[in-house]
Protein backbone atom coordinates (compact mmCIF):
# COMPACT_ATOMS: atom_id res chain seq x y z
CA UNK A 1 114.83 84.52 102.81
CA UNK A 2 115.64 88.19 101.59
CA UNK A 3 115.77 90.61 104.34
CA UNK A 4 114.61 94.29 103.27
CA UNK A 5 114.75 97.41 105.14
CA UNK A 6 112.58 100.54 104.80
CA UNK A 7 113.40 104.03 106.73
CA UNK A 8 110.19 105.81 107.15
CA UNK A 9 108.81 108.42 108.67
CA UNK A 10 104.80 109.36 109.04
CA UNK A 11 105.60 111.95 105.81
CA UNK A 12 106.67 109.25 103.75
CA UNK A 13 104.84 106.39 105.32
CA UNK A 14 102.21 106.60 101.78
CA UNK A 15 105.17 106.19 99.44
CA UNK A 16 106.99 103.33 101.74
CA UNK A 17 103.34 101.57 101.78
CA UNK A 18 102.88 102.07 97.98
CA UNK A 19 106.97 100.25 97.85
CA UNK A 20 106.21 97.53 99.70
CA UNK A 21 102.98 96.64 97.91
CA UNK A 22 104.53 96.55 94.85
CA UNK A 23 108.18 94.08 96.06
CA UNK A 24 105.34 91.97 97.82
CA UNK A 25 102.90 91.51 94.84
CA UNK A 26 106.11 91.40 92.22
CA UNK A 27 108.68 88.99 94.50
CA UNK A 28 108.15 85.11 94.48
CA UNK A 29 110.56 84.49 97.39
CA UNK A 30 110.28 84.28 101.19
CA UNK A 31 110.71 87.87 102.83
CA UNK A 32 111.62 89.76 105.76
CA UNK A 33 110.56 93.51 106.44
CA UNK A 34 112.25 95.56 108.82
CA UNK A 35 110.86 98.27 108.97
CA UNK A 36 112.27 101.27 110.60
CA UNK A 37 109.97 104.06 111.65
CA UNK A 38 110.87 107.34 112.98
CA UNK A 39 107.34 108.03 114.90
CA UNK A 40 104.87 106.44 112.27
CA UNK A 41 101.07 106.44 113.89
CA UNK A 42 99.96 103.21 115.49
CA UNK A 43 97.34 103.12 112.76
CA UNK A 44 99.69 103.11 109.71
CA UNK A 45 101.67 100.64 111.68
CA UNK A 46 98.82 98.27 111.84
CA UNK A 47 98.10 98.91 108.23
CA UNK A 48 101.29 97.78 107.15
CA UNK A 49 100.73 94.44 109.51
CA UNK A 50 97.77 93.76 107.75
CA UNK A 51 99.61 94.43 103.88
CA UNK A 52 102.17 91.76 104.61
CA UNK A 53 100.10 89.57 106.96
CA UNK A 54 97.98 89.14 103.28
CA UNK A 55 101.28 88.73 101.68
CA UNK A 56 102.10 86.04 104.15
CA UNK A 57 106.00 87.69 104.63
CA UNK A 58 107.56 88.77 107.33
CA UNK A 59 108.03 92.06 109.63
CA UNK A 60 109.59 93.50 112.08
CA UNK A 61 108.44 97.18 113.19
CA UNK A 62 111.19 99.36 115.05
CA UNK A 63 111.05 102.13 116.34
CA UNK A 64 114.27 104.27 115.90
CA UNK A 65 112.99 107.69 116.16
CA UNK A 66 114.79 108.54 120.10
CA UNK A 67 117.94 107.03 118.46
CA UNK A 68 117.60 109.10 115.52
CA UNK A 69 117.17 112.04 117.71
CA UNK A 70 120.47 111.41 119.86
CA UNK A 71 122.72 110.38 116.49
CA UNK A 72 122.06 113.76 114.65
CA UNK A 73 122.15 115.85 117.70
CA UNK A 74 125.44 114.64 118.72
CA UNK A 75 126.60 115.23 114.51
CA UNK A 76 124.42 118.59 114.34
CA UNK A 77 122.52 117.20 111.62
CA UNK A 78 119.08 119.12 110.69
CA UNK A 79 115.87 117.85 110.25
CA UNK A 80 115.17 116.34 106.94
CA UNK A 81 111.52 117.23 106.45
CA UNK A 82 110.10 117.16 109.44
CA UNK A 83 112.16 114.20 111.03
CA UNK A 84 114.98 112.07 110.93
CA UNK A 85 114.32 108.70 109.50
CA UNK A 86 116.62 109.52 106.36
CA UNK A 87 119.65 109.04 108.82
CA UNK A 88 118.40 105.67 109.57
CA UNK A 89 120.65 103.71 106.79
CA UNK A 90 123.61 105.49 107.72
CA UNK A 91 122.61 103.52 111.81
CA UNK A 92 121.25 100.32 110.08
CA UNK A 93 124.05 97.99 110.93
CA UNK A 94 123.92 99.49 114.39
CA UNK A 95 120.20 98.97 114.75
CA UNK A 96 120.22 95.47 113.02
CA UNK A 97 123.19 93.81 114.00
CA UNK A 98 121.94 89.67 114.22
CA UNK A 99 120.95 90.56 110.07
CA UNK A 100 123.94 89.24 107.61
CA UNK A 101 122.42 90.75 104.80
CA UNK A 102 120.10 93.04 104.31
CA UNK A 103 118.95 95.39 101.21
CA UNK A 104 117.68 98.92 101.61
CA UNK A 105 115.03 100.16 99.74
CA UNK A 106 114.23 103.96 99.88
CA UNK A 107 110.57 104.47 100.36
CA UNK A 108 109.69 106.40 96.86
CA UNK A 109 111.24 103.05 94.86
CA UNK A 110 108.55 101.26 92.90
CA UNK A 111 109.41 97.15 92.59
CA UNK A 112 108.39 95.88 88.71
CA UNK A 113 110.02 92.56 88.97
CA UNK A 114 111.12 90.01 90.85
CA UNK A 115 113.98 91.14 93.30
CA UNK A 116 114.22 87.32 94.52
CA UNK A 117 118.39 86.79 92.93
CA UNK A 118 118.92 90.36 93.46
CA UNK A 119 122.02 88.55 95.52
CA UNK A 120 123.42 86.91 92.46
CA UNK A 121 124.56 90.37 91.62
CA UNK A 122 126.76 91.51 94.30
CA UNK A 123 130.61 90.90 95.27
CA UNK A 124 130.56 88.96 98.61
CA UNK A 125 133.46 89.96 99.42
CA UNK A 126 132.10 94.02 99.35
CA UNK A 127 130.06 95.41 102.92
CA UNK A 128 128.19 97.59 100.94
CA UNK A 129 126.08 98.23 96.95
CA UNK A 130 124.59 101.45 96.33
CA UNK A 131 122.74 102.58 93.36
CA UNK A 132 123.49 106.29 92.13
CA UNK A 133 120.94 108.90 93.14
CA UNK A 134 120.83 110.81 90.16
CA UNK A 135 118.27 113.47 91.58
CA UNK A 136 121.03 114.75 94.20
């Protein structure tokens, strides 16, 4: 079982849709979505049910927004378009703390190929991989 997590807000809830599609229909192995939403519509929530009900993987929905809310008011952190789902990686061991390993996926990534011994490429002895944003 791979466990993935997506941050999303209702802004970026077409992008995070159009990123799961594409690890679903290009990954072979048994998955688990957490999904993190920061005040995505009931609607879009149920669409994404129904995208990886067909996909027979996987998800949990959770709602961080309030948590969101009280982390970057007590850091003075602005609003990042709108919201504050973007701060949910830097809380994801908080918010998902029964997960051993997990892999983040920002919501504008597009998945060509199979992720599925994506593990076979980290340290184990390391907490944490990151891949270099090269737009910031």
């Amino acid at each position: 079982m791979i466990n993935i997590a997506y941050s999303s807000s209702e802004y970026y809830f077409k992008p995070s849709l159009v990123s799961i599609y594409s690890l679903l229909k290009n990954t072979d192995s048994d998955i688990h979505i957490y999904f993190l939403s920061s005040g995505v519509s009931e609607s879009n929530k149920k669409i994404l049910e129904d995208l990886v009900q067909n996909f027979k993987a996987q998800l949990s929905i959770i709602e961080v927004e309030s948590e969101l809310i009280k982390f970057a008011s007590k850091l003075n952190l602005p609003l990042m378009r709108g919201n504050y789902s973007t701060y949910a990686r830097i809380l994801l061991a908080d918010i998902l703390v029964d997960v051993p390993e997990i892999l983040l996926i920002d919501s504008d990534t597009l998945i060509v190929g199979d992720i599925g011994n994506i593990s076979d490429h980290f340290d184990a002895n390391k907490v944490l991989h990151a891949a270099r944003d090269y737009v910031i």
